[in-house]
N, C-alpha and C. Protein backbone atom coordinates (compact mmCIF):
# COMPACT_ATOMS: atom_id res chain seq x y z
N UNK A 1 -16.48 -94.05 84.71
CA UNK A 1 -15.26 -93.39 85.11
C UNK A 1 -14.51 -92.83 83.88
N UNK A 2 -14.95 -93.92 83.12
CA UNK A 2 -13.63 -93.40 81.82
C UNK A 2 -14.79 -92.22 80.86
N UNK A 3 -15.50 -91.81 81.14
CA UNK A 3 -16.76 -90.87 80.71
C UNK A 3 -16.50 -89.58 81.08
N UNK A 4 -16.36 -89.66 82.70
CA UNK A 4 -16.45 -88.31 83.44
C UNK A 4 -14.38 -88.01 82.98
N UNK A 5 -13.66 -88.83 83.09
CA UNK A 5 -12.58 -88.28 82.79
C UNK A 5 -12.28 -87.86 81.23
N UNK A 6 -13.26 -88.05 80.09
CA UNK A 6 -12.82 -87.82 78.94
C UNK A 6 -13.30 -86.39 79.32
N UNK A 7 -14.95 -85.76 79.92
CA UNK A 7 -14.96 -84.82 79.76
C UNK A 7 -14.28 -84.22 80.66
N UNK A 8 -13.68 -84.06 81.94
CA UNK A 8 -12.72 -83.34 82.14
C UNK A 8 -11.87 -82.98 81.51
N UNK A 9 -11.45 -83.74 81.18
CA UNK A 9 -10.02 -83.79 79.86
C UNK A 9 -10.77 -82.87 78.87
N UNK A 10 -11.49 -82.54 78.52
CA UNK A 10 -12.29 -81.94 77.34
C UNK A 10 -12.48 -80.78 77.91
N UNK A 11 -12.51 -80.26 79.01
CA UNK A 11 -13.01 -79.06 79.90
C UNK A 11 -11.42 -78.59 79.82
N UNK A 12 -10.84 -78.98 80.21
CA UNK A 12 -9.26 -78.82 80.67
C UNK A 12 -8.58 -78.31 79.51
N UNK A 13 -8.51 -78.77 78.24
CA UNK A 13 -7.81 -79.22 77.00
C UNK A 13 -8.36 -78.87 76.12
N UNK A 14 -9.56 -78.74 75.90
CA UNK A 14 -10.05 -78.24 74.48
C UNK A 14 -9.61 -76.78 74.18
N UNK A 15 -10.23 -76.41 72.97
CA UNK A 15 -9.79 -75.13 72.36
C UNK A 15 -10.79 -73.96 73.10
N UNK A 16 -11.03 -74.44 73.80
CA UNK A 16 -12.44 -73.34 74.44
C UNK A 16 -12.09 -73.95 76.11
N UNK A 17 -11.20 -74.24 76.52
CA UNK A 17 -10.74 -74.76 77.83
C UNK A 17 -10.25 -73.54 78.36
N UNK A 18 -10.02 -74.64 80.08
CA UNK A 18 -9.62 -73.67 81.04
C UNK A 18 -7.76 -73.37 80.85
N UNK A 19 -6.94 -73.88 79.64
CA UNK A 19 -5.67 -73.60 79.14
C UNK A 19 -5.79 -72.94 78.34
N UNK A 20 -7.18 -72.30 77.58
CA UNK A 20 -7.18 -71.16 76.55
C UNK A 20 -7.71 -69.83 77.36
N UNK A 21 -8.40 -70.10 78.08
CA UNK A 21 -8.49 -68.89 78.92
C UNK A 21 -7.59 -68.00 79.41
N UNK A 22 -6.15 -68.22 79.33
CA UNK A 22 -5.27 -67.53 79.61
C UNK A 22 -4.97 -66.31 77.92
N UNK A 23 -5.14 -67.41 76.87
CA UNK A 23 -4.74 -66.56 76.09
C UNK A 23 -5.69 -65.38 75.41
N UNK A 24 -7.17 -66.11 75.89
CA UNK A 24 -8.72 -65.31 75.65
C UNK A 24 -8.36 -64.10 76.47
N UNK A 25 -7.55 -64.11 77.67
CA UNK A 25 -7.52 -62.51 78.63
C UNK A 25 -6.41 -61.85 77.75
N UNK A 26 -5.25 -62.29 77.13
CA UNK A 26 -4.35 -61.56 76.63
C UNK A 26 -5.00 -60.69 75.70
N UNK A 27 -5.68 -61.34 75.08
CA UNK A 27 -6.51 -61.18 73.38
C UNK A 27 -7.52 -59.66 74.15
N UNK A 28 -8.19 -59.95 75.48
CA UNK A 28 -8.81 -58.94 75.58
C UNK A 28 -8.10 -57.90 75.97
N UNK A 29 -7.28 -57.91 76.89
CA UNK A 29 -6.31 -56.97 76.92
C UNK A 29 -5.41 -56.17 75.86
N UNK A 30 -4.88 -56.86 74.93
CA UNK A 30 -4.46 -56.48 73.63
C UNK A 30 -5.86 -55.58 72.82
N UNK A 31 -7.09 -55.77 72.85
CA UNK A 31 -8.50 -55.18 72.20
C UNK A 31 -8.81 -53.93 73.26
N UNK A 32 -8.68 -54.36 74.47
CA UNK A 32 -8.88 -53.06 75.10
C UNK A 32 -8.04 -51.73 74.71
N UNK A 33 -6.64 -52.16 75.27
CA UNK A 33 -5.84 -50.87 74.20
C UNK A 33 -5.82 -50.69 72.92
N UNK A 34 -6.19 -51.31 71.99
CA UNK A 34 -6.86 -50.61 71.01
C UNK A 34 -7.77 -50.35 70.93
N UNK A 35 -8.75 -50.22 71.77
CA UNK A 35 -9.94 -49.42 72.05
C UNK A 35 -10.09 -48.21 72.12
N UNK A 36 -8.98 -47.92 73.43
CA UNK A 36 -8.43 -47.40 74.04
C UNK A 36 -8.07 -45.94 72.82
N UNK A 37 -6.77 -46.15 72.40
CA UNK A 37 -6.45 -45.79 70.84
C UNK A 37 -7.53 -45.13 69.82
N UNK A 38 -8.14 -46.13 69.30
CA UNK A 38 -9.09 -45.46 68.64
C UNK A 38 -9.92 -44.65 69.14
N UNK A 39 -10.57 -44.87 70.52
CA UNK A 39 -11.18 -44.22 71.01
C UNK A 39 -10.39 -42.05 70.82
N UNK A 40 -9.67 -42.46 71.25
CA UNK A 40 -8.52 -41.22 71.11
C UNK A 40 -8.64 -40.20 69.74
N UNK A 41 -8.19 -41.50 68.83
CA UNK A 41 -8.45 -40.94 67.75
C UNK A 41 -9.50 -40.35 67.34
N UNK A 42 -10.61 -41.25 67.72
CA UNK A 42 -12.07 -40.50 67.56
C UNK A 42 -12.37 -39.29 68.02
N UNK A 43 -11.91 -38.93 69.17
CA UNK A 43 -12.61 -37.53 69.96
C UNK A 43 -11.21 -36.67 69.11
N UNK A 44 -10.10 -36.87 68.89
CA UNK A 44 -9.14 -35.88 68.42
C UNK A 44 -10.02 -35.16 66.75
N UNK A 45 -10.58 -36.09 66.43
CA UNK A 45 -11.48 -36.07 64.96
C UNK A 45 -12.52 -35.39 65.24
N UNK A 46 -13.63 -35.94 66.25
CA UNK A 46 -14.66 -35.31 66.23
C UNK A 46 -14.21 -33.61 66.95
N UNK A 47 -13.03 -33.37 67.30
CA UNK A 47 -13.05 -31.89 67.78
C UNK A 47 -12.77 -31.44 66.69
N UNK A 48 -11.86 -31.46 65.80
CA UNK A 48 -11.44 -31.30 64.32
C UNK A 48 -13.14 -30.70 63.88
N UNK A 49 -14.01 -31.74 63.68
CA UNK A 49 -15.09 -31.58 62.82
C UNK A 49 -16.10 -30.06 63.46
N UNK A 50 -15.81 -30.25 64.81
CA UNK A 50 -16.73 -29.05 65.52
C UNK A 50 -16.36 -27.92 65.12
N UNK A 51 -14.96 -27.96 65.07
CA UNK A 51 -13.91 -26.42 65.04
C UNK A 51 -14.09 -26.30 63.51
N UNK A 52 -14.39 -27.13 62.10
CA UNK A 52 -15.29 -26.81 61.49
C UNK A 52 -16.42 -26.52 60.80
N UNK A 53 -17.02 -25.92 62.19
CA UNK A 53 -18.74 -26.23 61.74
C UNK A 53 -18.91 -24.90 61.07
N UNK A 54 -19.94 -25.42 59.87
CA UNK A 54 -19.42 -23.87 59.30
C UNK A 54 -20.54 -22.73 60.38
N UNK A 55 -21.79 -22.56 61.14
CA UNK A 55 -21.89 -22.05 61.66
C UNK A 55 -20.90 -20.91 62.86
N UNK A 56 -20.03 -21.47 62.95
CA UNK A 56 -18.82 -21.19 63.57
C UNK A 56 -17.56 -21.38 63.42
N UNK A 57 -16.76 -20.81 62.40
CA UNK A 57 -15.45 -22.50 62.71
C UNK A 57 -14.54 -21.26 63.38
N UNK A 58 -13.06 -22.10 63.71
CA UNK A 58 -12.26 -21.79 64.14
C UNK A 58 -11.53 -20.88 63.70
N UNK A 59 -10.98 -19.72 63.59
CA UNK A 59 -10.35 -18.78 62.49
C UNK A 59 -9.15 -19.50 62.43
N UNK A 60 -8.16 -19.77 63.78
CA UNK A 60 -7.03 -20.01 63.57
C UNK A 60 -6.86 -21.43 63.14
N UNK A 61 -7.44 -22.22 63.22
CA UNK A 61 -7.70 -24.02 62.40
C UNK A 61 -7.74 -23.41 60.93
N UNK A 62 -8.72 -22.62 60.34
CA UNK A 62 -9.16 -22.51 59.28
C UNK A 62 -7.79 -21.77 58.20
N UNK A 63 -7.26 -20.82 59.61
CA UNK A 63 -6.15 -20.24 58.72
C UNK A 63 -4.62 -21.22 58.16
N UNK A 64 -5.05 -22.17 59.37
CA UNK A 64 -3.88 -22.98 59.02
C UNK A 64 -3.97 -23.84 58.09
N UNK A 65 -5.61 -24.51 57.91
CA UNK A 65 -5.88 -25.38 56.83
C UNK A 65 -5.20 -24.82 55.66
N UNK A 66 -5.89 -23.39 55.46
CA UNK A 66 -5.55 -22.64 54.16
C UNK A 66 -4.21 -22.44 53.63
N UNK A 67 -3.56 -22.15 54.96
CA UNK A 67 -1.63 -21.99 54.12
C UNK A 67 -1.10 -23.47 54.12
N UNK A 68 -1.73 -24.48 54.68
CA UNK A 68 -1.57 -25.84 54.38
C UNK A 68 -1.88 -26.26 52.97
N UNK A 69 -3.09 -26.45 52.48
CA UNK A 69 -3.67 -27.06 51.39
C UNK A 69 -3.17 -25.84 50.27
N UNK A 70 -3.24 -24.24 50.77
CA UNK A 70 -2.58 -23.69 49.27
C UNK A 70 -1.37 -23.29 49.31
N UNK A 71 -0.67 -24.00 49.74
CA UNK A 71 1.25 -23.29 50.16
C UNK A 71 1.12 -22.01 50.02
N UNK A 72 0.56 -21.08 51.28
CA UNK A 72 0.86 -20.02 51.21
C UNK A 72 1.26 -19.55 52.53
N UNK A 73 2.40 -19.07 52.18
CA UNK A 73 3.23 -18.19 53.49
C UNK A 73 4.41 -17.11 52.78
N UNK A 74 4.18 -16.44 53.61
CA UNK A 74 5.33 -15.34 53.52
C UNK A 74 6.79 -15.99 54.12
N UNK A 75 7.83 -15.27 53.57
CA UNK A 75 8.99 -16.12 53.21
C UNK A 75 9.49 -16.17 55.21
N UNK A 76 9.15 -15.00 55.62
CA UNK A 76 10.00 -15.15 56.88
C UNK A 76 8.86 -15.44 57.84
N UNK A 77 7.72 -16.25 57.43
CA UNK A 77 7.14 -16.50 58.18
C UNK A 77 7.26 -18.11 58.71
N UNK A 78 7.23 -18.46 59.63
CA UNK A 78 7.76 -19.99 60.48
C UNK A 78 6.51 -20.65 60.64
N UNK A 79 6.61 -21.83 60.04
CA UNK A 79 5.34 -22.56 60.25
C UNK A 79 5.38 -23.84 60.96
N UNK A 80 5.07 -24.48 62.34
CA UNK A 80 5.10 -25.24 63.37
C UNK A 80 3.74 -26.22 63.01
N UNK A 81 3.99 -27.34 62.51
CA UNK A 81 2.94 -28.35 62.31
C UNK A 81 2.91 -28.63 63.92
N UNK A 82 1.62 -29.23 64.02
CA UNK A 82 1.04 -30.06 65.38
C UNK A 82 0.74 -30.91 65.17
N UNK A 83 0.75 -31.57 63.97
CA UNK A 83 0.71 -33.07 64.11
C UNK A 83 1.64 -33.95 64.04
């Protein structure tokens, strides 16, 4: 008797129990949305990389890279970041 109740108690109570299982679903839930997230991030990147393939790239990505990385704009021209 006092056998089968230690391992209950051990099923119940341990660190791998049915009282940690509550916090094992938070933990996955918390990993899913950052999955979630990165996942995001990833496809926002991999379109980035397509739009510069040099077989093709994007004119208007490419033009913006360029007055980005070499500060170039004309004075009355308005420049609207998207990120």
């Amino acid at each position: 008797m006092l056998l089968v109740s230690m391992l209950l108690g051990y099923a119940i109570f341990s660190r791998n129990g049915l009282l940690a299982w509550g916090g094992y679903s938070s933990q996955l839930h918390d990993s899913k949305a950052e999955l979630k997230s990165v996942e995001a991030e990833r496809a926002r990147i991999v379109n980035r990389v397509q739009l510069l393939d040099p077989a093709h790239v994007d004119p208007d990505l490419a033009d913006e890279l360029i007055r980005r990385e070499l500060n170039v704009g004309h004075p009355d021209e308005v420049v609207v970041p998207l990120n």
